[in-house]
Protein backbone atom coordinates (compact mmCIF):
# COMPACT_ATOMS: atom_id res chain seq x y z
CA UNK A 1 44.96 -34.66 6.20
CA UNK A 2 48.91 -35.72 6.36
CA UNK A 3 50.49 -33.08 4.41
CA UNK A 4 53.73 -33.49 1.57
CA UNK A 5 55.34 -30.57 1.88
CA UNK A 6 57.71 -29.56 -1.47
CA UNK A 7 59.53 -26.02 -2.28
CA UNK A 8 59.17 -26.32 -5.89
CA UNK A 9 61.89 -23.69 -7.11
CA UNK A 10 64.04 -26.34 -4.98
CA UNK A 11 62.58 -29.31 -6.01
CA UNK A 12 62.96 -28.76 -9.64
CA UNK A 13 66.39 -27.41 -9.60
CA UNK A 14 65.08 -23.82 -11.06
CA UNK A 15 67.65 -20.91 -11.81
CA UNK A 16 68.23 -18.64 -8.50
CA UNK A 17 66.64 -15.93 -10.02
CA UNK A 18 63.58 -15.21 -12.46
CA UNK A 19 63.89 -15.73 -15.97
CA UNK A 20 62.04 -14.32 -19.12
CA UNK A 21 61.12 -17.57 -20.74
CA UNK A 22 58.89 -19.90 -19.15
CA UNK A 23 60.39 -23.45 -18.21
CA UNK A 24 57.66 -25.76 -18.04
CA UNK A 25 58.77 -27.70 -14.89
CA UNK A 26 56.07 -28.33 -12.59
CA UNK A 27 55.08 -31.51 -14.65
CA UNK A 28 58.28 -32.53 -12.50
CA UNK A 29 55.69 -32.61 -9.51
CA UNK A 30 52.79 -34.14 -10.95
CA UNK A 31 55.80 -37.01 -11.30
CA UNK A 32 55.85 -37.48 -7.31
CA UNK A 33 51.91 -37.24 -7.36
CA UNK A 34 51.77 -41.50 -7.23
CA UNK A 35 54.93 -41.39 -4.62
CA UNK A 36 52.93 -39.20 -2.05
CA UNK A 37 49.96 -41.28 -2.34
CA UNK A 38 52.15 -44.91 -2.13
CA UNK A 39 54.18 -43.01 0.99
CA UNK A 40 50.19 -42.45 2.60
CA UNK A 41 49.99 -38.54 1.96
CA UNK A 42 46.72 -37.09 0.78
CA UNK A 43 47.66 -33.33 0.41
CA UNK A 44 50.46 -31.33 -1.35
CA UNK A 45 51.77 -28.28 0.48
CA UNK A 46 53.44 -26.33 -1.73
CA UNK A 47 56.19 -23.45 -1.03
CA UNK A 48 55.43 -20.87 -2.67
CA UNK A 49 54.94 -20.84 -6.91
CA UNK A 50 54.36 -17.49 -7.32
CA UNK A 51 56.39 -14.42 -9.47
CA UNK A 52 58.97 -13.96 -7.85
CA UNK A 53 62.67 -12.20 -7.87
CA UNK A 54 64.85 -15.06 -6.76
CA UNK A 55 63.84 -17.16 -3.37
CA UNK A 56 60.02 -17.09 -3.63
CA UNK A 57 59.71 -14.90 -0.63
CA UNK A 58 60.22 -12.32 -2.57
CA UNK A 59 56.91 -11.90 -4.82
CA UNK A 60 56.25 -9.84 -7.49
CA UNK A 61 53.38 -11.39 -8.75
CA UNK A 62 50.61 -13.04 -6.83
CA UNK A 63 48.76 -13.76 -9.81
CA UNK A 64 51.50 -15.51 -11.95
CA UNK A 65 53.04 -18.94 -11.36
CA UNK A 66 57.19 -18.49 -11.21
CA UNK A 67 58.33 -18.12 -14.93
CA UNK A 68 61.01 -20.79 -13.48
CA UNK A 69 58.45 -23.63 -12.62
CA UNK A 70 56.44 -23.04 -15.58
CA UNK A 71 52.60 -20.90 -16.30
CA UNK A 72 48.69 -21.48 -15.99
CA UNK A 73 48.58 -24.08 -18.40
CA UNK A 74 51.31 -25.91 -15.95
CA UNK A 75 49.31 -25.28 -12.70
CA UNK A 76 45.93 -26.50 -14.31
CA UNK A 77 47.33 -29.69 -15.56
CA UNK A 78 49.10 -30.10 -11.78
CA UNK A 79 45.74 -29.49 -10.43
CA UNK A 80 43.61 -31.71 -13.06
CA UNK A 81 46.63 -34.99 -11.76
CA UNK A 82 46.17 -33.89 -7.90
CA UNK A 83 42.03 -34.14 -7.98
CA UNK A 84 41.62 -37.15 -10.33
CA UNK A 85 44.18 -39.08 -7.27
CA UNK A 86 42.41 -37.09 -4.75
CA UNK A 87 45.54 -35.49 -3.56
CA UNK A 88 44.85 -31.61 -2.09
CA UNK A 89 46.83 -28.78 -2.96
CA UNK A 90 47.30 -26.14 -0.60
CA UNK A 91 49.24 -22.69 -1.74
CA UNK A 92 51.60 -20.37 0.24
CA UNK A 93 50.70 -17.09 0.69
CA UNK A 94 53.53 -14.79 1.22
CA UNK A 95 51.31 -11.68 1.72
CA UNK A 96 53.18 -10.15 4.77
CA UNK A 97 55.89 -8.67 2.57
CA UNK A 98 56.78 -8.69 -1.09
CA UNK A 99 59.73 -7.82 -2.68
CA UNK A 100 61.16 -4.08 -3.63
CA UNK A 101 60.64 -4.70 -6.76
CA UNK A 102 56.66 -5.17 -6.54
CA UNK A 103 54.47 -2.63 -8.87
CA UNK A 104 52.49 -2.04 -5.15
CA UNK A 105 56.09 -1.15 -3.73
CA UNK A 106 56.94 0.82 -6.57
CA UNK A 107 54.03 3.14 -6.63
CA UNK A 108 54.74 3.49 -3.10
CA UNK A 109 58.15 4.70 -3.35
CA UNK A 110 57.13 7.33 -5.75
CA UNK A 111 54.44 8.70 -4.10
CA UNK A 112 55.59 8.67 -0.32
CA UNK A 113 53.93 8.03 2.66
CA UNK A 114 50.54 9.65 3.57
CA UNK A 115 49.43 9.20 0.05
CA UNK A 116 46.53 6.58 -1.38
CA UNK A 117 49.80 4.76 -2.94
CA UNK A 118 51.89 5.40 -0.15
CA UNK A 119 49.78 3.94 2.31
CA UNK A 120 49.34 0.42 0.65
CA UNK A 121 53.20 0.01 2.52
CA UNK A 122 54.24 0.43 6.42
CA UNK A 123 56.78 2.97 7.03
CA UNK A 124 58.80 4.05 9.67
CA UNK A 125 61.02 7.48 10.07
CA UNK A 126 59.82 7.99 6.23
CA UNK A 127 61.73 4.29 5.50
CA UNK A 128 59.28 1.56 4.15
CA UNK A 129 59.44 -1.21 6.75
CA UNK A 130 61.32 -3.89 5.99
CA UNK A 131 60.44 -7.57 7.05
CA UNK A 132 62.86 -8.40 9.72
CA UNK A 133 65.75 -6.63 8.56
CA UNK A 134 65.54 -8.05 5.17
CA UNK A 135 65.93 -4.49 2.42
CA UNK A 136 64.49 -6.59 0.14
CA UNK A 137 61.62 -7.87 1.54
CA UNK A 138 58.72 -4.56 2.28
CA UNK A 139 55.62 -5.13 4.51
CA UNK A 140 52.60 -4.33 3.79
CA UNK A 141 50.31 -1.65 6.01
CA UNK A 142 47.60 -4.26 6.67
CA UNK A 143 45.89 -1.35 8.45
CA UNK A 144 45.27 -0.12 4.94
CA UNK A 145 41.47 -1.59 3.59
CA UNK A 146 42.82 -1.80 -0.11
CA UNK A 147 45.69 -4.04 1.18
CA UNK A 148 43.17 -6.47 2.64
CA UNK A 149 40.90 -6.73 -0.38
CA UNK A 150 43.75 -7.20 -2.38
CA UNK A 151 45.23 -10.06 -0.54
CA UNK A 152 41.52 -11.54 -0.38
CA UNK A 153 40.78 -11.27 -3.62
CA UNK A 154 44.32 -13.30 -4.39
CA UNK A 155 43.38 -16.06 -2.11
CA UNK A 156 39.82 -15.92 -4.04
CA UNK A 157 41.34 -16.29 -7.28
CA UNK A 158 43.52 -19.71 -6.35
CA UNK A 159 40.75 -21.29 -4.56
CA UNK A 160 38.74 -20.35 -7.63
CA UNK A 161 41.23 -22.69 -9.65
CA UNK A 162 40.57 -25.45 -7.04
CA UNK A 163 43.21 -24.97 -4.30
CA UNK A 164 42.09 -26.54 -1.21
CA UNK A 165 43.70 -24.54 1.46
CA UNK A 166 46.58 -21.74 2.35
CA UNK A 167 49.76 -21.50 4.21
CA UNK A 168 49.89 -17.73 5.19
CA UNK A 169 53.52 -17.20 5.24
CA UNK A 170 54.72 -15.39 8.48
CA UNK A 171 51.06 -14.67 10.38
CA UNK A 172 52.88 -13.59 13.16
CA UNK A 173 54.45 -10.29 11.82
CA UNK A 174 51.21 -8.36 11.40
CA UNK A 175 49.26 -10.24 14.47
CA UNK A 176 45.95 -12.53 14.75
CA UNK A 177 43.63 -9.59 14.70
CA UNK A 178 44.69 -8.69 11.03
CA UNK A 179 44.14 -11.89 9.79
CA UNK A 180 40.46 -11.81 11.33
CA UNK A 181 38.55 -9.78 7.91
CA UNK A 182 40.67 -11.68 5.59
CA UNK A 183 39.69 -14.84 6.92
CA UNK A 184 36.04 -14.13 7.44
CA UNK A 185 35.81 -12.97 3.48
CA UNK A 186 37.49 -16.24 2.50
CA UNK A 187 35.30 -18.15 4.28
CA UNK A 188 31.95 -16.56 3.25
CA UNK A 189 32.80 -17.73 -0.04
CA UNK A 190 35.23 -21.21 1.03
CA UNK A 191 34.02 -22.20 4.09
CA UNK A 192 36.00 -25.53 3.34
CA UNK A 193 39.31 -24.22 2.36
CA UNK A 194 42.13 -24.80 5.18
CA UNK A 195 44.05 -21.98 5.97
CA UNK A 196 47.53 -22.22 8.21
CA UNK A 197 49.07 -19.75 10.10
CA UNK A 198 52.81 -19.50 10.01
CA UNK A 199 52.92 -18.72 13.98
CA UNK A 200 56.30 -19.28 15.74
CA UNK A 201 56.04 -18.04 19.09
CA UNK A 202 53.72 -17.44 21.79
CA UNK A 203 50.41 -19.51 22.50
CA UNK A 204 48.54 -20.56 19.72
CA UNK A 205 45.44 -21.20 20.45
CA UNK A 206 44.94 -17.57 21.33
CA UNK A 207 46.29 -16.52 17.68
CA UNK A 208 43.93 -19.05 16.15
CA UNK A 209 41.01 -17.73 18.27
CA UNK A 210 41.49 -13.73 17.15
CA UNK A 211 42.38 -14.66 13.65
CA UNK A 212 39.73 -17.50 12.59
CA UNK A 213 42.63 -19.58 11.06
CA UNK A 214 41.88 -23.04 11.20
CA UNK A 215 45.54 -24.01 12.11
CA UNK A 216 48.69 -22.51 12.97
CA UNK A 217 52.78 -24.67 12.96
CA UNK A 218 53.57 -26.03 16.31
CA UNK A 219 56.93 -25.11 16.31
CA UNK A 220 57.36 -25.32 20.29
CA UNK A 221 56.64 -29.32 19.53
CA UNK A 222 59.09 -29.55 16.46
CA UNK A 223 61.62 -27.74 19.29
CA UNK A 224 60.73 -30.04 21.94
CA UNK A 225 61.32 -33.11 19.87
CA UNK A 226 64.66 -32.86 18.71
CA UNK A 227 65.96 -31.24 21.52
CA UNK A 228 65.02 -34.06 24.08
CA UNK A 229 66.37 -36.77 22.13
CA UNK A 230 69.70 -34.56 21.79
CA UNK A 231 69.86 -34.21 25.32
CA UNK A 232 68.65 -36.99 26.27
CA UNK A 233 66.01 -35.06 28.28
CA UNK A 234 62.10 -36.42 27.93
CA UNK A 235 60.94 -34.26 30.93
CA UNK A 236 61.08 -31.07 28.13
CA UNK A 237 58.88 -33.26 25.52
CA UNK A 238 56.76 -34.00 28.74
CA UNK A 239 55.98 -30.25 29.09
CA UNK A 240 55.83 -29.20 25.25
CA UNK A 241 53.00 -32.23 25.02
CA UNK A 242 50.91 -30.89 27.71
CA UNK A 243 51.22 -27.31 26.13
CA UNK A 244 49.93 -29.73 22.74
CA UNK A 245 47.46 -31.11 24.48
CA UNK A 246 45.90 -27.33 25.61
CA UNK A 247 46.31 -26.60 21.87
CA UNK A 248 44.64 -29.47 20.69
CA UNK A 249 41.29 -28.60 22.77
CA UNK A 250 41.02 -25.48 20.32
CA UNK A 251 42.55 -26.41 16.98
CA UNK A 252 44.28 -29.11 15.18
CA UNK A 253 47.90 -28.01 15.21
CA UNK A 254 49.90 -28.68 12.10
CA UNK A 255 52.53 -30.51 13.31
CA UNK A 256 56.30 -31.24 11.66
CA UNK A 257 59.79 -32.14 12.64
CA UNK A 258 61.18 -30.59 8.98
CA UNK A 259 60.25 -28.20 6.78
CA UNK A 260 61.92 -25.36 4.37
CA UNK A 261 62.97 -23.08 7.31
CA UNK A 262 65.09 -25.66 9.46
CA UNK A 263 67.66 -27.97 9.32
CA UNK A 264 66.50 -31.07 8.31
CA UNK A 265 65.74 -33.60 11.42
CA UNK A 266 68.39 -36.46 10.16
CA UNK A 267 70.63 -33.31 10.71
CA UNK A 268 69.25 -31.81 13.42
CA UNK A 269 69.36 -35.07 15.36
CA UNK A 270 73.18 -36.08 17.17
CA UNK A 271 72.31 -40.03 16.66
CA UNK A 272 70.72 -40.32 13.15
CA UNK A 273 69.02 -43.58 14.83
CA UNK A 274 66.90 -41.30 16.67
CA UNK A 275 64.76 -40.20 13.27
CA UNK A 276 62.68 -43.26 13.85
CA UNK A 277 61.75 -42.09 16.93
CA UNK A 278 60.84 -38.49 15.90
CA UNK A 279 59.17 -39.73 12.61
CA UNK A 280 56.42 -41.83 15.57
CA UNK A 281 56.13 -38.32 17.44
CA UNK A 282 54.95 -37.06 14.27
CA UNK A 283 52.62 -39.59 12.61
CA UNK A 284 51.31 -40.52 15.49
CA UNK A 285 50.06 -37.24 17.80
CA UNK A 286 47.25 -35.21 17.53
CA UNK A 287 47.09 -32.25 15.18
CA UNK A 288 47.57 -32.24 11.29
CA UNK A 289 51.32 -33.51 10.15
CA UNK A 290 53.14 -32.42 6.97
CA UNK A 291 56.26 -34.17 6.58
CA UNK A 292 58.98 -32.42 4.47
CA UNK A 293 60.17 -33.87 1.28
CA UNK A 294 62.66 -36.42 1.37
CA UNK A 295 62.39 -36.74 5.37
CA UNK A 296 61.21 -40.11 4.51
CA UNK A 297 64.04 -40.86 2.43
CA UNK A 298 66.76 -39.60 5.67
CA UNK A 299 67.52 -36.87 3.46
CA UNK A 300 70.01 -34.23 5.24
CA UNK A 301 70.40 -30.75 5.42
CA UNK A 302 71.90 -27.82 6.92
CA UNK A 303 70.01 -24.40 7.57
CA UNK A 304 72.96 -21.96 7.97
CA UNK A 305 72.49 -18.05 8.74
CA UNK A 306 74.68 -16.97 5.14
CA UNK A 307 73.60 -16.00 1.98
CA UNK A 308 72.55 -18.91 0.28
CA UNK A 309 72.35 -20.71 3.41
CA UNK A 310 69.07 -22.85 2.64
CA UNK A 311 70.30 -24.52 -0.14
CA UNK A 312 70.98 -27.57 1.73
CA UNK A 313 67.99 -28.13 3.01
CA UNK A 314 66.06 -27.18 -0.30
CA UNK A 315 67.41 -29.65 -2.68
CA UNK A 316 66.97 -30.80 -6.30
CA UNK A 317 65.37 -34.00 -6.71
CA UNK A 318 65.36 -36.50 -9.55
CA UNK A 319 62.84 -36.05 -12.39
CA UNK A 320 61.05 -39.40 -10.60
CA UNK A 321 61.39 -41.55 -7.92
CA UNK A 322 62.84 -43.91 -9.65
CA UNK A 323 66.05 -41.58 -9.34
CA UNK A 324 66.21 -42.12 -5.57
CA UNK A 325 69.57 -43.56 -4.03
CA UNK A 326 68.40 -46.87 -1.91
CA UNK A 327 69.58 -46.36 1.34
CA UNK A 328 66.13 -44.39 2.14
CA UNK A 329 64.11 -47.12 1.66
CA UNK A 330 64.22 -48.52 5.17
CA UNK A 331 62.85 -44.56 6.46
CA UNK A 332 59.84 -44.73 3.79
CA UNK A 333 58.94 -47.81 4.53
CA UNK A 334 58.79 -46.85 8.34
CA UNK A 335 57.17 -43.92 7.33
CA UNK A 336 54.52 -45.61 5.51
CA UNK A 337 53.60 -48.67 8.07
CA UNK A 338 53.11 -45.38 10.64
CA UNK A 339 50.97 -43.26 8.01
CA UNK A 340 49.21 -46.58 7.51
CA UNK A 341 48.28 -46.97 11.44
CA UNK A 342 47.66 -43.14 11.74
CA UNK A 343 44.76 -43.64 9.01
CA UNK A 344 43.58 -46.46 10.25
CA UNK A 345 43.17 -44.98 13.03
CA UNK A 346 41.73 -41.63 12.19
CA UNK A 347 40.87 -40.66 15.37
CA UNK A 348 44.42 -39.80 16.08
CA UNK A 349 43.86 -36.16 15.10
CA UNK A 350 41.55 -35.14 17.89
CA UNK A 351 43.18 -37.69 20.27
CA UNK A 352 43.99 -36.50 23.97
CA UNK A 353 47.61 -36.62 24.46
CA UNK A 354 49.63 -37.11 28.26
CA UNK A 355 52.43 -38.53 29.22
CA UNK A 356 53.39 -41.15 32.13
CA UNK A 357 56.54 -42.70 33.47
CA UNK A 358 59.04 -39.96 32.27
CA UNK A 359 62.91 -40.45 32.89
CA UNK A 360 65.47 -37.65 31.33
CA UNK A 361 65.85 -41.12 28.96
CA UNK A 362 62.36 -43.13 28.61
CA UNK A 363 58.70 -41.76 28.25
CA UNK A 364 55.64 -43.12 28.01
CA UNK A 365 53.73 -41.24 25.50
CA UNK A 366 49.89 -41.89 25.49
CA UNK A 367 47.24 -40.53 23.04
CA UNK A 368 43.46 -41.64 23.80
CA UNK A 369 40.20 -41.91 21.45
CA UNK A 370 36.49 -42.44 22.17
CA UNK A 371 37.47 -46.05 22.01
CA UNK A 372 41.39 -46.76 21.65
CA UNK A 373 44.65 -45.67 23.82
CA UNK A 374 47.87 -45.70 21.52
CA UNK A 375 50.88 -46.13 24.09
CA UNK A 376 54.49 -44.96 22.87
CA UNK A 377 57.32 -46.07 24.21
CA UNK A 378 60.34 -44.02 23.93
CA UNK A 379 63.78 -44.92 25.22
CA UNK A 380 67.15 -43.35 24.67
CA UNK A 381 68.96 -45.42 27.57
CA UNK A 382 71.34 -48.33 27.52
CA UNK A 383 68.63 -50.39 30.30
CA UNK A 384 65.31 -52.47 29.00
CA UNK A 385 62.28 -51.14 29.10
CA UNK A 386 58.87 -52.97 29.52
CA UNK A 387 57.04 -52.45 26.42
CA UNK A 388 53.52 -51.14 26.33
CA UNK A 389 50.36 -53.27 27.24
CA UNK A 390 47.95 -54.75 24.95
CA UNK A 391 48.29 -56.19 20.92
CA UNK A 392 51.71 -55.08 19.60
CA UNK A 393 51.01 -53.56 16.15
CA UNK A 394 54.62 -52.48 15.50
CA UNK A 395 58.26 -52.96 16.40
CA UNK A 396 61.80 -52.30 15.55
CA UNK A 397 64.12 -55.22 14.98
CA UNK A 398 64.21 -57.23 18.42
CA UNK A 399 62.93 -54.55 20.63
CA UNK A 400 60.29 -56.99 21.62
CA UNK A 401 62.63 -58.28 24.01
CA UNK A 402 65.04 -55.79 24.50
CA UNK A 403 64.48 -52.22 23.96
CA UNK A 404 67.93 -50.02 24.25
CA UNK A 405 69.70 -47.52 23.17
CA UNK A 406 67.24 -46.06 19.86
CA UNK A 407 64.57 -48.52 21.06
CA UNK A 408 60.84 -47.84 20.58
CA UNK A 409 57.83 -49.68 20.44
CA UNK A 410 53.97 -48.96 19.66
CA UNK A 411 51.23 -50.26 21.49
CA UNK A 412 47.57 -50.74 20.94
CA UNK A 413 44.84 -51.73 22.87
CA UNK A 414 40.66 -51.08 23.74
CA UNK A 415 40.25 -48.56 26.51
C-alpha cells in the first residue's frame, strides 16, 4: 500500500468550527481520486471526518461525518468512486480523547467520578483528565469495559460501510496493552482491515507486539531524515536505519517525511534541493509510506506552537487539480517515476535495509530482496561520488557524471 494522506476539513477549506447545515464537500475529494492514482497511490488516509467542534480532534460524534464536509449520502458516494478505482480508504480514529462537549463527557460531568457515567472518563484529584494539557480535549478511562465496546463497535460500524483500515489517533497515551481487546474484536470480525498506531516514541516493535496493531508511524525515521540532511550528518540516518531495519523484522512501519502534525519537509528542509533526496528515503525503504498531500507538489508549511498554528501546513486546495500552480510539476513527476520503481518492485516493503560507506556528507543506502539489491546514493558534499554498481534505472540531471552538492542516484542490479 503507498498511502495519500488528506485532512479533509483542510483540504476543502471548511469553516473553523461546526455548522448546522450540511455542506456537501467531500465530492471535493472524490475530485483528487484520478490524481492519487496518476501520482501511483492506491490508498486514501483520511484525517479525521467525524462530528466534531472545530479541529477534528475534538469529536463529538463518532457516528456522523463533519456537518462541514458533508453526511452519509457524501461518504457512500466517496466510498462507491474509491472501490470502483480500487483506491482504499482508511479512517482516523480519534478515540483517546473527545471533546468537552461529547454527550459521554457530559454525562460524566454530571454524575462524577465513581459512578457507571462517571467512569466512562479518567480523572485525576476529582478533574477529568485532559489530553496533554489540552481543557478541551477529555480522555477516556480505557480501563472502563463499556469504553472499549464502544470504541469497537465504532470501528465495526465504518468497516461495515467498507473502510479498509484505521489510523488510531494518539496509541501512545493509553499504552499497547489497551489497544490489545480492541484489536482482537476487530479482527475476529476484519481480519483484513489495517489498523495504525499513532506511536511517537519509544520502540515500536514492542508496542506493535502487546497491542496486535498491524503498524505503528516511524517517526524516529521521519526525525532522522531531515535532520541529517540539515546537518549534513548521515552517520544519524545510519543509526535510525538500523533501528528500521529491527522494526522491519516485526512489522511494516508506516513510514513519512510529512504529515498533518509537522512542518511540511520543503519547510523543514534548509536547502529545498534536498526534498528529492528525502522523497527516495521514502518511496524507496521498507515499511508502508503515506505521503502528505501536496508534498509532491513542494508544497510548504509551517507547524507553529500558537493557536491556529497548523493552518499552514493544512491548506485549502483547488476544487481539482487542474487548479494547481506549475512549479510542482517537476516534484510529482519525481514522485511518480519513484512510486513507479517502488511497485515494480514490490518487494521493497519487506526489503532488508543497511547502510555502507557513510561520511557526515555521503551514504550508501542499501535495501535487499530475495532476488534484487536497490543501492542509494546520497551525497550532500561539494566532491564526486562514484555512483552505484549495476543498470542505472534513475538519475538527476548530469549526476551520471558528477554527483555534488543535492546529488543522488539509484541503482539496480541482481544479487
Amino acid at each position: 500500500m503507498i498511502w495519500w494522506h488528506c485532512y479533509p476539513l483542510g483540504f476543502v477549506n471548511a469553516e473553523d468550527t461546526a455548522v448546522h447545515e450540511v455542506r456537501h464537500r467531500l465530492g471535493q475529494l472524490t475530485n483528487w481520486l484520478d490524481y492519487l492514482i496518476q501520482l501511483g497511490c492506491n490508498g486514501m488516509l483520511l484525517i479525521p471526518i467525524f462530528a466534531s467542534v472545530s479541529h477534528g480532534y475534538d469529536t463529538i460524534d463518532h457516528l456522523k461525518i463533519d456537518s462541514r464536509l458533508g453526511d452519509d449520502s457524501d461518504f457512500d458516494e466517496l466510498m462507491w468512486k474509491a472501490k470502483e478505482r480500487g483506491v482504499r480508504v482508511m479512517l482516523d480514529g480519534v478515540f483517546n480523547h473527545v471533546a468537552r462537549e461529547h454527550p459521554i463527557v457530559q454525562r460524566a460531568l454530571a454524575a462524577g467520578p465513581g459512578t457507571p457515567d462517571g467512569d466512562w472518563l479518567k480523572w485525576v484529584d476529582g478533574f477529568p483528565y485532559a489530553f496533554e494539557g489540552h481543557f478541551d480535549l477529555i480522555e477516556l478511562n480505557f480501563e472502563y469495559p463499556p469504553v472499549i465496546e464502544y470504541i469497537t463497535d465504532v470501528m465495526h460500524h465504518w468497516l461495515d460501510r467498507g473502510i479498509d483500515g484505521w489510523r488510531l489517533d494518539a496509541a501512545y497515551a493509553p499504552g499497547a496493552p489497551a489497544w490489545r481487546p480492541i484489536v482482537d474484536a476487530v479482527k475476529q470480525t476484519h481480519p483484513d482491515a489495517w489498523l495504525l498506531g499513532e506511536v511517537i516514541h519509544g520502540d515500536k516493535d514492542e508496542f506493535v507486539i502487546e497491542s496486535g496493531l498491524d503498524s505503528v508511524t516511524q517517526y524516529e525515521l521521519w526525525h532522522a531524515i531531515w535532520e541529517s540532511l540539515n546537518t549534513r550528518n548521515f552517520f544519524n540516518l545510519d543509526w535510525a536505519l538500523q533501528r528500521h531495519r529491527r522494526f522491519c523484522e516485526t512489522f511494516r512501519p508506516q513510514t513519512f517525511v510529512s504529515n498533518h502534525d509537522v512542518t511540511r519537509i520543503s519547510s523543514q528542509l534548509k536547502d529545498v534541493r534536498h526534498v528529492e533526496h528525502a522523497a527516495l528515503l521514502l518511496m524507496l525503504l521498507p515499511g508502508v509510506p503515506s505521503i502528505y498531500a501536496g508534498d509532491e507538489q513542494r508544497f510548504t508549511g509551517v507547524k507553529l506552537d500558537a493557536p491556529r498554528g497548523d493552518d499552514a501546513v493544512r491548506p485549502p486546495f483547488p476544487d481539482t487539480p487542474h487548479g494547481l500552480l506549475p512549479w510542482g510539476a517537476g516534484t510529482f513527476e519525481l514522485y511518480q517515476r519513484l512510486l513507479g520503481l517502488r511497485r515494480r518492485n514490490p518487494w521493497l516493503v519487506d526489503g532488508v535495509v543497511s547502510s555502507r560507506e557513510v561520511t557526515n556528507e555521503t551514504i550508501v543506502v542499501v535495501v535487499e530482496g530475495p532476488e534484487q539489491v536497490l543501492e542509494i546514493v546520497l551525497n550532500v558534499s561539494d566532491a564526486d561520488v562514484e555512483l552505484p554498481r549495476g543498470e542505472i534505472v534513475m538519475e538527476s540531471g548530469d549526476c551520471r557524471e558528477r554527483v555534488c552538492g543535492q546529488g543522488w542516484a539509484i541503482g539496480l542490479s541482481a544479487r
